[in-house]
N, C-alpha and C. Protein backbone atom coordinates (compact mmCIF):
# COMPACT_ATOMS: atom_id res chain seq x y z
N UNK A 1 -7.45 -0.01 -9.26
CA UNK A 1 -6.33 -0.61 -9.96
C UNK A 1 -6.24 -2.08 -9.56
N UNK A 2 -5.66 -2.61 -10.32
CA UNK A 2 -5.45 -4.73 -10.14
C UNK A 2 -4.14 -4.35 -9.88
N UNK A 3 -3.84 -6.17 -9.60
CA UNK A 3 -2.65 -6.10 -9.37
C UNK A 3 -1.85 -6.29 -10.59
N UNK A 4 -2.35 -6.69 -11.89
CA UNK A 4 -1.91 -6.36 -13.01
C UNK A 4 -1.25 -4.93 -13.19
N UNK A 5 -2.28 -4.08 -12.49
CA UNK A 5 -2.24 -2.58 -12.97
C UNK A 5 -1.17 -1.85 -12.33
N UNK A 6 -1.34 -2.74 -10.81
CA UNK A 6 0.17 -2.33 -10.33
C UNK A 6 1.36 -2.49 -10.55
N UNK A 7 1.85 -3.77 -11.01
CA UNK A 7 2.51 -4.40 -11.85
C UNK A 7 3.28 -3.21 -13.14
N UNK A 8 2.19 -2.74 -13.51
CA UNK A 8 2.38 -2.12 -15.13
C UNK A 8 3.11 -1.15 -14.41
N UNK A 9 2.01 -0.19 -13.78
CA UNK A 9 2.93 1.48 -12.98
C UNK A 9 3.98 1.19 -12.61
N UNK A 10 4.65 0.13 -11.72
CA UNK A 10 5.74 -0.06 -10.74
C UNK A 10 6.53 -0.44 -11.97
N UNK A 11 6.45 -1.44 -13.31
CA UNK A 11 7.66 -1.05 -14.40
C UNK A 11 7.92 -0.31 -15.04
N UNK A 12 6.22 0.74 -15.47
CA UNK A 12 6.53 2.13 -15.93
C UNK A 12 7.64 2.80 -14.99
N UNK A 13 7.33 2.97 -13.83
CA UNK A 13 8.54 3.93 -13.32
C UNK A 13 9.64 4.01 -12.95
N UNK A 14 10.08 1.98 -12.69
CA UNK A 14 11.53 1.43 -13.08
C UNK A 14 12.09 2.51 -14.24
N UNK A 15 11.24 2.01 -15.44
CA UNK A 15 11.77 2.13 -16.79
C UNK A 15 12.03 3.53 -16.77
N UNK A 16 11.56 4.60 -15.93
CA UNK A 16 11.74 6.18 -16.48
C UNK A 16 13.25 6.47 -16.45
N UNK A 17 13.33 7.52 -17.44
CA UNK A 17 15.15 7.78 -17.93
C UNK A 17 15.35 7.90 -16.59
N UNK A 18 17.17 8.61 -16.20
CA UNK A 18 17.29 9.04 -14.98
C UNK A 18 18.15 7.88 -14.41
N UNK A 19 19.37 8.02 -13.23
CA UNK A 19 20.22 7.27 -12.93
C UNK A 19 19.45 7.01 -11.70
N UNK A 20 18.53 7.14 -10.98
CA UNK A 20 17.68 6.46 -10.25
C UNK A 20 16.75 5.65 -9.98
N UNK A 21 16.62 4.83 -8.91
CA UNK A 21 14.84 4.12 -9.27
C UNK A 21 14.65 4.48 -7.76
N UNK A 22 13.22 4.23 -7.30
CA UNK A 22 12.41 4.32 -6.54
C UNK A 22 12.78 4.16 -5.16
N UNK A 23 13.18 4.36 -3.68
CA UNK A 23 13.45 4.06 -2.56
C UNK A 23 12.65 2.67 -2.19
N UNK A 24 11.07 3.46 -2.17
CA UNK A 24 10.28 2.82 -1.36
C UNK A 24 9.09 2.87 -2.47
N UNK A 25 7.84 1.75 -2.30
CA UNK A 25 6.37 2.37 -2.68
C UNK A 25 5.40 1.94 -2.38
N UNK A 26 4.57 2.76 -1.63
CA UNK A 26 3.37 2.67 -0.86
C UNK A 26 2.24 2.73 -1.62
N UNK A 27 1.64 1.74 -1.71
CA UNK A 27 0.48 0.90 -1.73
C UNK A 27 -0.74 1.43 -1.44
N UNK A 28 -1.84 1.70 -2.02
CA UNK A 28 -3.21 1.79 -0.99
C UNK A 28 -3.84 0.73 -0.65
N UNK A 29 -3.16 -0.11 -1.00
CA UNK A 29 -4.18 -1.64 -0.84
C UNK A 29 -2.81 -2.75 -1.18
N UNK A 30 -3.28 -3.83 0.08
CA UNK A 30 -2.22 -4.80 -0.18
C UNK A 30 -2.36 -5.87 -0.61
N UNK A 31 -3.27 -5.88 -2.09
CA UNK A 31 -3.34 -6.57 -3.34
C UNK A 31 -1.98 -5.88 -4.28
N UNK A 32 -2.34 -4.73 -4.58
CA UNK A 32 -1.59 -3.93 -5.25
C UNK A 32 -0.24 -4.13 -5.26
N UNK A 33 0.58 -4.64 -3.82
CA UNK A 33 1.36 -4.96 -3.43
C UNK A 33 2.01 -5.95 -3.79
N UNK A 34 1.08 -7.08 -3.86
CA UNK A 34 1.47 -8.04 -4.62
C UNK A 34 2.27 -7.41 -6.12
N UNK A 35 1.59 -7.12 -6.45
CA UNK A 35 2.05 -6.84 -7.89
C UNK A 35 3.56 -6.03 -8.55
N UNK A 36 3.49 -5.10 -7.35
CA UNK A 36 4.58 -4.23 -7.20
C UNK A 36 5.84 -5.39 -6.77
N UNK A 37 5.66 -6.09 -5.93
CA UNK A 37 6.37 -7.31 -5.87
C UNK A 37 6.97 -8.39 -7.47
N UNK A 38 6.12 -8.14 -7.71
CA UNK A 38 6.15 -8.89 -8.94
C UNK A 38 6.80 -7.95 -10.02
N UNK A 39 6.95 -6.75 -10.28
CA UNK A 39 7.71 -5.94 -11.15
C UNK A 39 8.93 -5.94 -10.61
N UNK A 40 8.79 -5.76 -9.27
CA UNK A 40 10.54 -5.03 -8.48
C UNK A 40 11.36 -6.76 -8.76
N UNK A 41 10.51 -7.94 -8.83
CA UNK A 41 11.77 -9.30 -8.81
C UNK A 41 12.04 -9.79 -10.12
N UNK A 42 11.11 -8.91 -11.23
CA UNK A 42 11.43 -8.89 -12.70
C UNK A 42 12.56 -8.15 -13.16
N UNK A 43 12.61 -7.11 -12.29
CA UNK A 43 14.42 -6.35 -12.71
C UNK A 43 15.28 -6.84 -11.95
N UNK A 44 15.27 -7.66 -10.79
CA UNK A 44 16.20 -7.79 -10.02
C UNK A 44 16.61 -7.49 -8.69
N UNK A 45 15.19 -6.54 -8.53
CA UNK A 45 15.46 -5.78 -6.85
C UNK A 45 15.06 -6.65 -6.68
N UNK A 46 15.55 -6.16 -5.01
CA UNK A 46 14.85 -6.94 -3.65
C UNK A 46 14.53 -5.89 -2.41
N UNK A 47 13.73 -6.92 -2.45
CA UNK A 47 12.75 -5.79 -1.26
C UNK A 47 13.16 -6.52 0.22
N UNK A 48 13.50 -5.70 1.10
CA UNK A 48 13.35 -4.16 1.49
C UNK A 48 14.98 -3.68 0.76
N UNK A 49 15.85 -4.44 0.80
CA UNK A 49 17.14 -4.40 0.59
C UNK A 49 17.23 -2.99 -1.00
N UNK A 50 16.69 -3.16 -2.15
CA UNK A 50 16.65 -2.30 -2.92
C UNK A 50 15.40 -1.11 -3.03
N UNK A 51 14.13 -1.80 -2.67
CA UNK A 51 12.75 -1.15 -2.77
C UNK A 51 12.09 -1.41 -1.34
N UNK A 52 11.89 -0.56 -0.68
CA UNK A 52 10.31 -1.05 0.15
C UNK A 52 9.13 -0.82 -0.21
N UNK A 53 8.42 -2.02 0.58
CA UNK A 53 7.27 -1.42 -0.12
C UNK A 53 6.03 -1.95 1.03
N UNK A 54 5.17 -0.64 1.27
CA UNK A 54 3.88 -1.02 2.19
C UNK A 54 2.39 -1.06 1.29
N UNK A 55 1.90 -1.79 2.41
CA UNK A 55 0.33 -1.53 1.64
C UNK A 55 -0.90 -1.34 2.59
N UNK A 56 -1.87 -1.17 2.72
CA UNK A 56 -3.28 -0.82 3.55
C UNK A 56 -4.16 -1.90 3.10
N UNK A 57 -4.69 -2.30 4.64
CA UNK A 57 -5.36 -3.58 5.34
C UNK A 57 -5.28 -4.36 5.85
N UNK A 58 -4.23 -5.56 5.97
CA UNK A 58 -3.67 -6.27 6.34
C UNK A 58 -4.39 -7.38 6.15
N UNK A 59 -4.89 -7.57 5.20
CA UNK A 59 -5.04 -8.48 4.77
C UNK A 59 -4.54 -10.03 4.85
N UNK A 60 -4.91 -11.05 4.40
CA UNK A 60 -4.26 -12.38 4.70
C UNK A 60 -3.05 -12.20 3.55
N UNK A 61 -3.19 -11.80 2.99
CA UNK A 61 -2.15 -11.70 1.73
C UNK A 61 -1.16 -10.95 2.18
N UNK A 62 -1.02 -10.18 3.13
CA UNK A 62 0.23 -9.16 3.68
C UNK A 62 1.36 -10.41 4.58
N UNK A 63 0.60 -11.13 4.70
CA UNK A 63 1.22 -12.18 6.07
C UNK A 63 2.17 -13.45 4.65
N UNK A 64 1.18 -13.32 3.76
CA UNK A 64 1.75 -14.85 2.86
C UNK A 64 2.76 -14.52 1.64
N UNK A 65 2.56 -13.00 1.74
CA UNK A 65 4.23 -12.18 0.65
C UNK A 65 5.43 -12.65 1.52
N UNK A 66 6.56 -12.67 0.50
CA UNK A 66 7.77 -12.94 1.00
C UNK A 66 8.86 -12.08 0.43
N UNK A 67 8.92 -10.82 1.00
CA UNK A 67 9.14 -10.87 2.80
C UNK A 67 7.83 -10.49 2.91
N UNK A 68 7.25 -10.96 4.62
CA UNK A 68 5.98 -10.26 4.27
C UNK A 68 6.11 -8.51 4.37
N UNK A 69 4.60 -8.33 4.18
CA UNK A 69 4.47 -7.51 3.92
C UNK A 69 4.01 -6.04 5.01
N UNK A 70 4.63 -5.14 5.01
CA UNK A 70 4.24 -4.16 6.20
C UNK A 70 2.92 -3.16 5.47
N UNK A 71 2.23 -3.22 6.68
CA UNK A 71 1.06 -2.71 5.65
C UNK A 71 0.20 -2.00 7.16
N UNK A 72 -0.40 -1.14 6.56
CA UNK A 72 -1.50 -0.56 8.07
C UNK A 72 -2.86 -1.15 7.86
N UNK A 73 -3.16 -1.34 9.73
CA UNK A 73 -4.14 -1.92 9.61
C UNK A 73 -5.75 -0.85 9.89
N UNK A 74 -6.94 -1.08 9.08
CA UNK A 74 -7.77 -0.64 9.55
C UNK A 74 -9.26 -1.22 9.72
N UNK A 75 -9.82 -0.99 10.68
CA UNK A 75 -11.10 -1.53 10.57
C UNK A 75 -12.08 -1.13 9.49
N UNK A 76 -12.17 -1.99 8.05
CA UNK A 76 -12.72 -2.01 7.07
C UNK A 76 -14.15 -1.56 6.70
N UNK A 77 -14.80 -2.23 7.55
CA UNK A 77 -16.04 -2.62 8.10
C UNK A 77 -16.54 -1.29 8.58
N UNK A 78 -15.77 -0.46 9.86
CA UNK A 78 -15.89 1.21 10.23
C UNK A 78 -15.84 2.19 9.72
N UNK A 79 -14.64 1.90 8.63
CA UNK A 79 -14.05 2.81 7.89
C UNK A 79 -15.32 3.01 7.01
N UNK A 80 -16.27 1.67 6.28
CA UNK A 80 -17.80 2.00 5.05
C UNK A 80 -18.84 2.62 5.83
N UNK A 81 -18.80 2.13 7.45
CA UNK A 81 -20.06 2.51 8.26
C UNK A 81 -19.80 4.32 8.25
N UNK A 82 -18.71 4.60 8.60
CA UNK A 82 -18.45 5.82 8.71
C UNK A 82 -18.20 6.71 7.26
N UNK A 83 -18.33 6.29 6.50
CA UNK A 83 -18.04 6.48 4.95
C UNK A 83 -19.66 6.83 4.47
N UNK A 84 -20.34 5.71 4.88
CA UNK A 84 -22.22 6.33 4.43
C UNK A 84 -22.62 6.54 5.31
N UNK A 85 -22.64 6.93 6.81
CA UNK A 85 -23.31 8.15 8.03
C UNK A 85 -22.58 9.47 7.30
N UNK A 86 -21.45 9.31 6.64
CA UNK A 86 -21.21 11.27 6.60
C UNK A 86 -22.04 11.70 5.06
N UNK A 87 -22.04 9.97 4.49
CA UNK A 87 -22.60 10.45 2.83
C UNK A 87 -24.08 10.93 3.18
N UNK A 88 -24.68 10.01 4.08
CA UNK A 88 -26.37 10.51 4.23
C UNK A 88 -26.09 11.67 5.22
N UNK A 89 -25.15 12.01 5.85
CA UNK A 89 -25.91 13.26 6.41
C UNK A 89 -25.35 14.35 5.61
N UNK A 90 -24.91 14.57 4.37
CA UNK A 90 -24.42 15.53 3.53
C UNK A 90 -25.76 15.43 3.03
N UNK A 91 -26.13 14.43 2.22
CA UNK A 91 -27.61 14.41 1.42
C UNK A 91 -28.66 14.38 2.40
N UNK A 92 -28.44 14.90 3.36
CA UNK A 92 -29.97 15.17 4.39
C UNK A 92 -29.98 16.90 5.06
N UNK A 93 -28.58 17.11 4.14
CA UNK A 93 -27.88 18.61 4.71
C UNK A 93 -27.18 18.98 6.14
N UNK A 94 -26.92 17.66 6.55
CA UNK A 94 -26.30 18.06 8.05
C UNK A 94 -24.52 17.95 7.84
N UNK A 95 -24.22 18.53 9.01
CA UNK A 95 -22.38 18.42 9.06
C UNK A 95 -21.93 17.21 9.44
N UNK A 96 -21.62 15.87 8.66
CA UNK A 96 -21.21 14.73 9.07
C UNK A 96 -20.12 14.87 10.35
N UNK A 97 -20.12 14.15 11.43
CA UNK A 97 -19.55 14.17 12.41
C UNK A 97 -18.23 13.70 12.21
N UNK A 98 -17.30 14.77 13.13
CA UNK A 98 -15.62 14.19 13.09
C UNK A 98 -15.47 13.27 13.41
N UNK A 99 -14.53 12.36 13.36
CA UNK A 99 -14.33 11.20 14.14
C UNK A 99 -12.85 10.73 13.38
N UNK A 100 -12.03 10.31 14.23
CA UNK A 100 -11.12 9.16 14.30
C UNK A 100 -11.30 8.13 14.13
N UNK A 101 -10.71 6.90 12.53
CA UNK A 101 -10.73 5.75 12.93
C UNK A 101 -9.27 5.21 13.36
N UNK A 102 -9.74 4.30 14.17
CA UNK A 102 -8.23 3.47 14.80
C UNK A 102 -7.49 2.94 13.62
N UNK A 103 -6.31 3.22 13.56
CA UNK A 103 -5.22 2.46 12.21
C UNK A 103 -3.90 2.04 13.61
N UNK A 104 -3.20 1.22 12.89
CA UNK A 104 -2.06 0.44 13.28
C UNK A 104 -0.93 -0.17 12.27
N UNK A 105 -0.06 0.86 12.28
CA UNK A 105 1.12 0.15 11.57
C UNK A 105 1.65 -1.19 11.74
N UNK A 106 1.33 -2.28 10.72
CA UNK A 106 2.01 -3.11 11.10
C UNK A 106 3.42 -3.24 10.15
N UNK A 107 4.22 -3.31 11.11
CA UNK A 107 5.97 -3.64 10.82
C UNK A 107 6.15 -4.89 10.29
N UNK A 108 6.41 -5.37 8.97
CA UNK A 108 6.92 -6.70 9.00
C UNK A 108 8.41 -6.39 8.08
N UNK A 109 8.83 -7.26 7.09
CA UNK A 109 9.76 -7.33 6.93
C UNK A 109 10.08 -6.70 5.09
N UNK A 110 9.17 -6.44 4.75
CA UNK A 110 9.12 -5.35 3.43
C UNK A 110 9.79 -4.20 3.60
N UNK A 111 10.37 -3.43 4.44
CA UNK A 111 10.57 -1.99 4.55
C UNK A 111 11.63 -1.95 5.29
N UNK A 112 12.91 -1.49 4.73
CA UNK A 112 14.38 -1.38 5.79
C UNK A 112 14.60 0.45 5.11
N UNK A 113 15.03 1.04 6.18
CA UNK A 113 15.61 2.75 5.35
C UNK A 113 16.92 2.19 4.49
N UNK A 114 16.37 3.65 3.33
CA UNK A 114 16.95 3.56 2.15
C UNK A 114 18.60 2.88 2.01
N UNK A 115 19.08 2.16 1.23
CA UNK A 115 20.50 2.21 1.29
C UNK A 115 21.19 3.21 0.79
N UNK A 116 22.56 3.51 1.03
CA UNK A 116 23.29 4.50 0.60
C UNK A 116 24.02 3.92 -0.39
N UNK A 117 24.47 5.31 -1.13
CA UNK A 117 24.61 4.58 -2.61
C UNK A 117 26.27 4.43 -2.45
């Protein structure tokens, strides 16, 4: 998805009938984020205050949103190395090995709990 694309979903689901909108919305990527940003200040929210919203990587772009942006961090780079050791050892017939990668929430200023209505 672009951040166009995020953009589109995050006003599709403003717009759905219903006397509610959205708490929070999490991101898989904090491009995406951007965008979701960009729908929620077209109706009028504000984030964290009406919407939060996180995203994954932490990217330079998580630091230069305003507010920035809370997003988890992961080693990118580990996450592909470990992504094609389990793909070749499926296609060589072996049991790709378990493993843990390290992630880290980072807290910034996108995300306050919900307000009460």
């Amino acid at each position: 998805m672009s951040i166009e694309g995020a953009l589109a979903a995050t006003e599709a689901a403003l717009a759905a009938p219903g006397p509610h909108h959205p708490t929070a919305v999490v991101c898989d990527d904090d491009k995406l984020a951007a965008g979701v940003y960009k729908a929620l200040r077209r109706r009028g929210l504000r984030i964290p205050d009406d919407v939060s919203v996180t995203g994954v990587d932490d990217i330079a772009l998580a630091a230069a949103l305003d507010p920035e942006l809370t997003t988890v961090r992961l080693d990118a780079e580990l996450f592909g190395e470990r992504g094609m050791q389990a793909l070749l050892d499926v296609l060589d017939g072996r049991t790709p090995d378990a493993g843990d990668i390290p992630v880290e929430l980072v807290v910034r200023a996108s995300t306050a709990p919900p307000s009460t209505p």
